[in-house]
PDB file of N, CA and C in Angstrom:
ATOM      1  N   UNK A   1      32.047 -71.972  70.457  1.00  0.00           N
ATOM      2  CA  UNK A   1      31.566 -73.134  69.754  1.00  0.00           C
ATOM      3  C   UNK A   1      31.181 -72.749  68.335  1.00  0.00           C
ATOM      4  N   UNK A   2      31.877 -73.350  67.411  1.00  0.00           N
ATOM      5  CA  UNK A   2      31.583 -73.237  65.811  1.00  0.00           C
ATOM      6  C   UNK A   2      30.514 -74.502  65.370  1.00  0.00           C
ATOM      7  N   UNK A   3      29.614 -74.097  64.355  1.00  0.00           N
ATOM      8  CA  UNK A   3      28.830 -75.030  64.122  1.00  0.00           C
ATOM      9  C   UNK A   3      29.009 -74.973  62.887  1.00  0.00           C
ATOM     10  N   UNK A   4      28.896 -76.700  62.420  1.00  0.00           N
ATOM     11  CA  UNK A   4      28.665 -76.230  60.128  1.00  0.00           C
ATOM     12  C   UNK A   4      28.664 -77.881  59.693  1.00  0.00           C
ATOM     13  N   UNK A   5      28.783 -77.545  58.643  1.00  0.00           N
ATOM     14  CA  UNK A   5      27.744 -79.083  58.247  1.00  0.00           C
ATOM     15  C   UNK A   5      28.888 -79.375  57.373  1.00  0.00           C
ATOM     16  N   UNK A   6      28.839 -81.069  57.145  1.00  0.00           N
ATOM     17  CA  UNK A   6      29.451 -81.737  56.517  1.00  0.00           C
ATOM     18  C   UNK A   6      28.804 -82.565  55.530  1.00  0.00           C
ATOM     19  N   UNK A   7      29.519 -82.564  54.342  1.00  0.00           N
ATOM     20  CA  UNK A   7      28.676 -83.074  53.067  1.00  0.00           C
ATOM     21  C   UNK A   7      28.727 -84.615  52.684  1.00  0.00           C
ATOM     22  N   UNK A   8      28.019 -85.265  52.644  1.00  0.00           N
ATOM     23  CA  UNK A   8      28.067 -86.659  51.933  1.00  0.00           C
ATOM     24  C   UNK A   8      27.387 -86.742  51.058  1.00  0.00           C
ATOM     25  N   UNK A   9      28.101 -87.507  50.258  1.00  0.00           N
ATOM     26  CA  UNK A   9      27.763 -88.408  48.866  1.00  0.00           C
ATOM     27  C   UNK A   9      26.803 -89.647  48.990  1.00  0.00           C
ATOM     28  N   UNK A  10      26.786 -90.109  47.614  1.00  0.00           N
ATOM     29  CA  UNK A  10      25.708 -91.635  47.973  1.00  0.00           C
ATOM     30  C   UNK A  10      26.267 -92.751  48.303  1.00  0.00           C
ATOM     31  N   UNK A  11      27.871 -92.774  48.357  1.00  0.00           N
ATOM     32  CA  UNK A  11      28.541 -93.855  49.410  1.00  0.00           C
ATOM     33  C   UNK A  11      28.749 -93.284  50.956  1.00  0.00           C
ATOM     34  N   UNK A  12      28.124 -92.028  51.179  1.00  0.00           N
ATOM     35  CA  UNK A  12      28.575 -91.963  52.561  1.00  0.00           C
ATOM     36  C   UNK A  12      30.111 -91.246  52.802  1.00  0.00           C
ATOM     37  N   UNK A  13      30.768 -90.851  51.736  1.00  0.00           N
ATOM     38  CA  UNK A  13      31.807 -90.353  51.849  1.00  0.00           C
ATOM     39  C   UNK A  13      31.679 -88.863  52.069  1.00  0.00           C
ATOM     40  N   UNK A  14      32.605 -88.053  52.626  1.00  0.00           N
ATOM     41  CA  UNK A  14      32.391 -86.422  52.645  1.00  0.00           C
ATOM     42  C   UNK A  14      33.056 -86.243  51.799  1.00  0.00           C
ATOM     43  N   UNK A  15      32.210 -85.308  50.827  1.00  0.00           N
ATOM     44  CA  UNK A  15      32.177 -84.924  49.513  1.00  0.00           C
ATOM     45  C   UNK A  15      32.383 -83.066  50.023  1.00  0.00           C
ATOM     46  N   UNK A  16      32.657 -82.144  48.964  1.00  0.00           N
ATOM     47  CA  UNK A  16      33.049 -80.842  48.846  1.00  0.00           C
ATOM     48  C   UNK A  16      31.756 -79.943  48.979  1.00  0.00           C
ATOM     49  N   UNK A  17      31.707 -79.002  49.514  1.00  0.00           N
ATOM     50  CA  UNK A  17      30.910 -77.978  49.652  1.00  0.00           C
ATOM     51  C   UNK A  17      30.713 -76.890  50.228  1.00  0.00           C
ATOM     52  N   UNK A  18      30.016 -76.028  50.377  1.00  0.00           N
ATOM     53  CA  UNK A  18      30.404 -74.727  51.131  1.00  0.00           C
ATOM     54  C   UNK A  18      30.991 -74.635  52.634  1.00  0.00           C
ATOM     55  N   UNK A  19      32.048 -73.655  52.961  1.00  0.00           N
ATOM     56  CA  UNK A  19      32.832 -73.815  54.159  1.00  0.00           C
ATOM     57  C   UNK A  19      32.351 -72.514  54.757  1.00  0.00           C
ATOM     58  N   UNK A  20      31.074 -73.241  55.108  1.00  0.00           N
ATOM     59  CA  UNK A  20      30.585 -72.108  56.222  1.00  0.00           C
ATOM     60  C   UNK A  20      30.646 -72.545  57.693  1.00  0.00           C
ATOM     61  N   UNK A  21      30.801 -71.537  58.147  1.00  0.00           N
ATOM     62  CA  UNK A  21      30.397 -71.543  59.745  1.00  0.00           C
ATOM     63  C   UNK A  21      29.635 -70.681  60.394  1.00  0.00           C
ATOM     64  N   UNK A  22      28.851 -71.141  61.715  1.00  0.00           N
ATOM     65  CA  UNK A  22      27.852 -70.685  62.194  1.00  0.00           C
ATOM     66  C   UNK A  22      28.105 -70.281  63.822  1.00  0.00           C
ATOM     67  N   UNK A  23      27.830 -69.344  64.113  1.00  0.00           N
ATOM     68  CA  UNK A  23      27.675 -69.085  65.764  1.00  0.00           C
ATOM     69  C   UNK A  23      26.523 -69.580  66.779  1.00  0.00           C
ATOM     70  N   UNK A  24      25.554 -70.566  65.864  1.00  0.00           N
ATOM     71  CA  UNK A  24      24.651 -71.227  66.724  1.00  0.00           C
ATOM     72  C   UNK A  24      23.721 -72.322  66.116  1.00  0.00           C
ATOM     73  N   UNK A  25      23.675 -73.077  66.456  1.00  0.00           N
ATOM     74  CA  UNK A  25      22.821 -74.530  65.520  1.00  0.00           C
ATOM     75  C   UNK A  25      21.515 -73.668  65.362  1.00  0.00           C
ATOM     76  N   UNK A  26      20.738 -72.836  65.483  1.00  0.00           N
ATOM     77  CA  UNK A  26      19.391 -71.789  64.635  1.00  0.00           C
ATOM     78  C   UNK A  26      20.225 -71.460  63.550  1.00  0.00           C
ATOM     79  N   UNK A  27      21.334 -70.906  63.503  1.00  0.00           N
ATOM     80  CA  UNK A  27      22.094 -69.905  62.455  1.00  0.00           C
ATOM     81  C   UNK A  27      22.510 -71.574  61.027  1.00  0.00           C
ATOM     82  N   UNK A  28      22.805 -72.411  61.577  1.00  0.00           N
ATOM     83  CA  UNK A  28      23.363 -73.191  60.934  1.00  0.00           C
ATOM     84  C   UNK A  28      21.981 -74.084  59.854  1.00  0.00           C
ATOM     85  N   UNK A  29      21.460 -74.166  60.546  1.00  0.00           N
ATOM     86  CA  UNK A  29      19.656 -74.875  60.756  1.00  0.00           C
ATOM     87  C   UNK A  29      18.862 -73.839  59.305  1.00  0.00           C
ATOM     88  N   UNK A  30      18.979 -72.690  59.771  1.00  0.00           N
ATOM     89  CA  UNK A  30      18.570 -71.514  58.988  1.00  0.00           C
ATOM     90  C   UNK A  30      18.901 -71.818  57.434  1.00  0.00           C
ATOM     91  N   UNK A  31      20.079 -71.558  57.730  1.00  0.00           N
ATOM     92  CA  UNK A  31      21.446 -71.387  56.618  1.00  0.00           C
ATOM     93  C   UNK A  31      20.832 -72.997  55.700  1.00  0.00           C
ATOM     94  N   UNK A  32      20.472 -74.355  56.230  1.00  0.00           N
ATOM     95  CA  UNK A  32      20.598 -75.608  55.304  1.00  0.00           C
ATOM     96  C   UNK A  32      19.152 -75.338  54.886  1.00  0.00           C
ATOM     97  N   UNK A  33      18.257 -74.841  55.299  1.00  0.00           N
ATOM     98  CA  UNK A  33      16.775 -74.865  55.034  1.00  0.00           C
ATOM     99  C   UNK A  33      16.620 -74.141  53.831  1.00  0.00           C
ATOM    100  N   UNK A  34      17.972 -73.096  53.725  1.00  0.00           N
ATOM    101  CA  UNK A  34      17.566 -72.251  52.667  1.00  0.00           C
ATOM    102  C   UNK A  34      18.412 -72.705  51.142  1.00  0.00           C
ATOM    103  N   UNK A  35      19.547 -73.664  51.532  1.00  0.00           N
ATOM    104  CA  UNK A  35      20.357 -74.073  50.511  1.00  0.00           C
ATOM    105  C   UNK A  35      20.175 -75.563  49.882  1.00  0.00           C
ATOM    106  N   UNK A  36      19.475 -76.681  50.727  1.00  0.00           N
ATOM    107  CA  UNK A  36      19.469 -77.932  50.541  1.00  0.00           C
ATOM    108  C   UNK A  36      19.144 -78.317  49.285  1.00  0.00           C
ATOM    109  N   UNK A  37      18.576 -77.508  48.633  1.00  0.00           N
ATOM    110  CA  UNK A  37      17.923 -77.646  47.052  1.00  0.00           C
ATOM    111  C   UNK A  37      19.123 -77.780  46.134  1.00  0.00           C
ATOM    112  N   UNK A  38      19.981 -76.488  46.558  1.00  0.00           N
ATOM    113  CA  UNK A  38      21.111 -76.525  45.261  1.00  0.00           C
ATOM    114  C   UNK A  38      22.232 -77.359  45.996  1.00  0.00           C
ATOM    115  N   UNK A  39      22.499 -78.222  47.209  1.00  0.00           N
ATOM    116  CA  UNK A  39      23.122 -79.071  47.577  1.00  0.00           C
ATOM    117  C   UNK A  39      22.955 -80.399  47.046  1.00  0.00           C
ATOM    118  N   UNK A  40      21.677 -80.640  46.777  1.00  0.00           N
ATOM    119  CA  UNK A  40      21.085 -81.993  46.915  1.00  0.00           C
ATOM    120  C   UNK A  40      21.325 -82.182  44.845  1.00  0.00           C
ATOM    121  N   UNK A  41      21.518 -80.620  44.697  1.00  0.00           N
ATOM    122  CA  UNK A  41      21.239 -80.618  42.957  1.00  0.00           C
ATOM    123  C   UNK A  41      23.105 -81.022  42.564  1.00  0.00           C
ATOM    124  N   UNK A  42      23.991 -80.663  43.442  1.00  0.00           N
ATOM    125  CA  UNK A  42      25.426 -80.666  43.613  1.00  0.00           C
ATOM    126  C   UNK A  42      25.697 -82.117  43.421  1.00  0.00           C
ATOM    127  N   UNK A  43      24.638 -83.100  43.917  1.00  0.00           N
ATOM    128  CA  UNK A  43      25.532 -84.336  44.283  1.00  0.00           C
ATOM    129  C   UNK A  43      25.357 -84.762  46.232  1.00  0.00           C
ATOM    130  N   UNK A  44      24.840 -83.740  46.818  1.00  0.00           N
ATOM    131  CA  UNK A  44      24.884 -83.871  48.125  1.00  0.00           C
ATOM    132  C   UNK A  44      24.027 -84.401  48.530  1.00  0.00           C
ATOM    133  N   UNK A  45      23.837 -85.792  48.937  1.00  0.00           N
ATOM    134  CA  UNK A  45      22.831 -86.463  49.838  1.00  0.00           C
ATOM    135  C   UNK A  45      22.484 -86.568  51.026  1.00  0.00           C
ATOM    136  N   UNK A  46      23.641 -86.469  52.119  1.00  0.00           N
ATOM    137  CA  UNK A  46      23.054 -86.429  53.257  1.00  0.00           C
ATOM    138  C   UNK A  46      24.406 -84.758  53.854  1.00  0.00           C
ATOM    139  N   UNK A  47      23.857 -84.781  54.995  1.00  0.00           N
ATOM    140  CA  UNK A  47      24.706 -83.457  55.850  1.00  0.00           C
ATOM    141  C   UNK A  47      24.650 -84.442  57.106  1.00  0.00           C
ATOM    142  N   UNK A  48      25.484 -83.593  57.573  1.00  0.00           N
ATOM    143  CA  UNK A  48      25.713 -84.098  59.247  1.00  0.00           C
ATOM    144  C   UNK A  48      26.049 -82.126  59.882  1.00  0.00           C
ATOM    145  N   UNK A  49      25.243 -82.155  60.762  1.00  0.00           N
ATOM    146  CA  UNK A  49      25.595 -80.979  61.415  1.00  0.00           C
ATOM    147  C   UNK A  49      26.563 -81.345  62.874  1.00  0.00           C
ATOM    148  N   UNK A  50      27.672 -80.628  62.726  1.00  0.00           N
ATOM    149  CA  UNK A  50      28.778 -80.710  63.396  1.00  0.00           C
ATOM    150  C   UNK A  50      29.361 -79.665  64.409  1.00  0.00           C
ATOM    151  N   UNK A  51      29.810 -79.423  65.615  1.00  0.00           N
ATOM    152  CA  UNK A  51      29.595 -78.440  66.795  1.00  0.00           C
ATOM    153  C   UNK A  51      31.376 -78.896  67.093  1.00  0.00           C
ATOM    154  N   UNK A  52      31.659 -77.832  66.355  1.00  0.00           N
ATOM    155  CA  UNK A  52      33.518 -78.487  66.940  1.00  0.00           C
ATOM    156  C   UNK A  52      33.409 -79.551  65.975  1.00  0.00           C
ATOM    157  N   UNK A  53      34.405 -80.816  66.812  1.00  0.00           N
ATOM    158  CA  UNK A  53      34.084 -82.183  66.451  1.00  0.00           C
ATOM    159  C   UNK A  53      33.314 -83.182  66.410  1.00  0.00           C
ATOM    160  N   UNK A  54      31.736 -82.844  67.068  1.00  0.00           N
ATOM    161  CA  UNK A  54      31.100 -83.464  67.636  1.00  0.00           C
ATOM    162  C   UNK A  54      29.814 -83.533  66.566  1.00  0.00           C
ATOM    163  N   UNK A  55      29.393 -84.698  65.868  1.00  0.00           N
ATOM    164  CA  UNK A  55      28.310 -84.348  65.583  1.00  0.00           C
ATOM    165  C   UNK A  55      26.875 -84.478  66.420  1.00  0.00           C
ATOM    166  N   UNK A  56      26.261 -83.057  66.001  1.00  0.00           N
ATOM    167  CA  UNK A  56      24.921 -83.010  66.226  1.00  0.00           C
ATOM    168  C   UNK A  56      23.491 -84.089  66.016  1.00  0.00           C
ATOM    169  N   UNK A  57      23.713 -84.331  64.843  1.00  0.00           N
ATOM    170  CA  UNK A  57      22.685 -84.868  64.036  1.00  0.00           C
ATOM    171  C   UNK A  57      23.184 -85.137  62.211  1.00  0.00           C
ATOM    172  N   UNK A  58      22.519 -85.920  61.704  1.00  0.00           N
ATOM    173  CA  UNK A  58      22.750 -86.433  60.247  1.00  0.00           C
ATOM    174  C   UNK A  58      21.070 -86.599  59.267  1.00  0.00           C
ATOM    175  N   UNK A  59      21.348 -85.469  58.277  1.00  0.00           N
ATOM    176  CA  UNK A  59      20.034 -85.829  57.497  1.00  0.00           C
ATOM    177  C   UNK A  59      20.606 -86.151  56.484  1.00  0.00           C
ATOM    178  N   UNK A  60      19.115 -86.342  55.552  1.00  0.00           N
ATOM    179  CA  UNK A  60      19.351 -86.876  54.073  1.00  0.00           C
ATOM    180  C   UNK A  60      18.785 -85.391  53.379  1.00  0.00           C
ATOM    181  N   UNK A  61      19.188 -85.827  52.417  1.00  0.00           N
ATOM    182  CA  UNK A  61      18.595 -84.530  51.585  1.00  0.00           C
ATOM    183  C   UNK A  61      17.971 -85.137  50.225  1.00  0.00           C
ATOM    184  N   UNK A  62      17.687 -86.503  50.458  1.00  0.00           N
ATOM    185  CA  UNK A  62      16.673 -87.088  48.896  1.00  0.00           C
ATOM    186  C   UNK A  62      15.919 -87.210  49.293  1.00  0.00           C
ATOM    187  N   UNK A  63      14.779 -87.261  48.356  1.00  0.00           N
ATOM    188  CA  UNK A  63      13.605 -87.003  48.568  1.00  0.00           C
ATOM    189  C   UNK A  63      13.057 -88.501  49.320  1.00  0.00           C
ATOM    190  N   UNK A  64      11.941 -88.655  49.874  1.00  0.00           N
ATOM    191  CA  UNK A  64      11.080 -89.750  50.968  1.00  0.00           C
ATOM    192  C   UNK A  64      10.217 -90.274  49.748  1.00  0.00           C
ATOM    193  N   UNK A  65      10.597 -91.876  50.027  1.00  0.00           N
ATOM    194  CA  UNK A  65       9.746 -92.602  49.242  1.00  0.00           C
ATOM    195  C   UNK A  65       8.101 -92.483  49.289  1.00  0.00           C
ATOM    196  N   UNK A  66       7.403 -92.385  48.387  1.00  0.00           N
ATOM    197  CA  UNK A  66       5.740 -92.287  49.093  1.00  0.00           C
ATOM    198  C   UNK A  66       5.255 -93.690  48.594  1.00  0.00           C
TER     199      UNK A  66
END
């Protein structure tokens, strides 16, 4: 099982970004905690973490209204 994230834009489209892969959603998890800054600085708004074909889960990466 390969794990790795997919990039969206602010229409929701998958947009370009690093083609990594991971041997375990910790490894993958790890890996966005430490990059989301210069993703989010790219143009990248949300991720979807992906297992094969399957997605996991979908975040945002802009900041929370207060």
């Amino acid at each position: 099982m390969a794990w790795s994230w997919r990039y969206e834009g602010t229409d929701g489209r998958t947009v370009e970004g690093p083609a990594e892969s991971f041997s375990s959603q910790a490894d993958a998890e790890s890996w966005i905690g430490q990059t989301w800054r210069e993703l989010a600085a790219s143009g990248v708004t949300s991720v979807a973490l992906v297992e094969d074909d399957r997605v996991e889960y979908r975040m945002s990466l802009l900041p929370t209204a207060e």
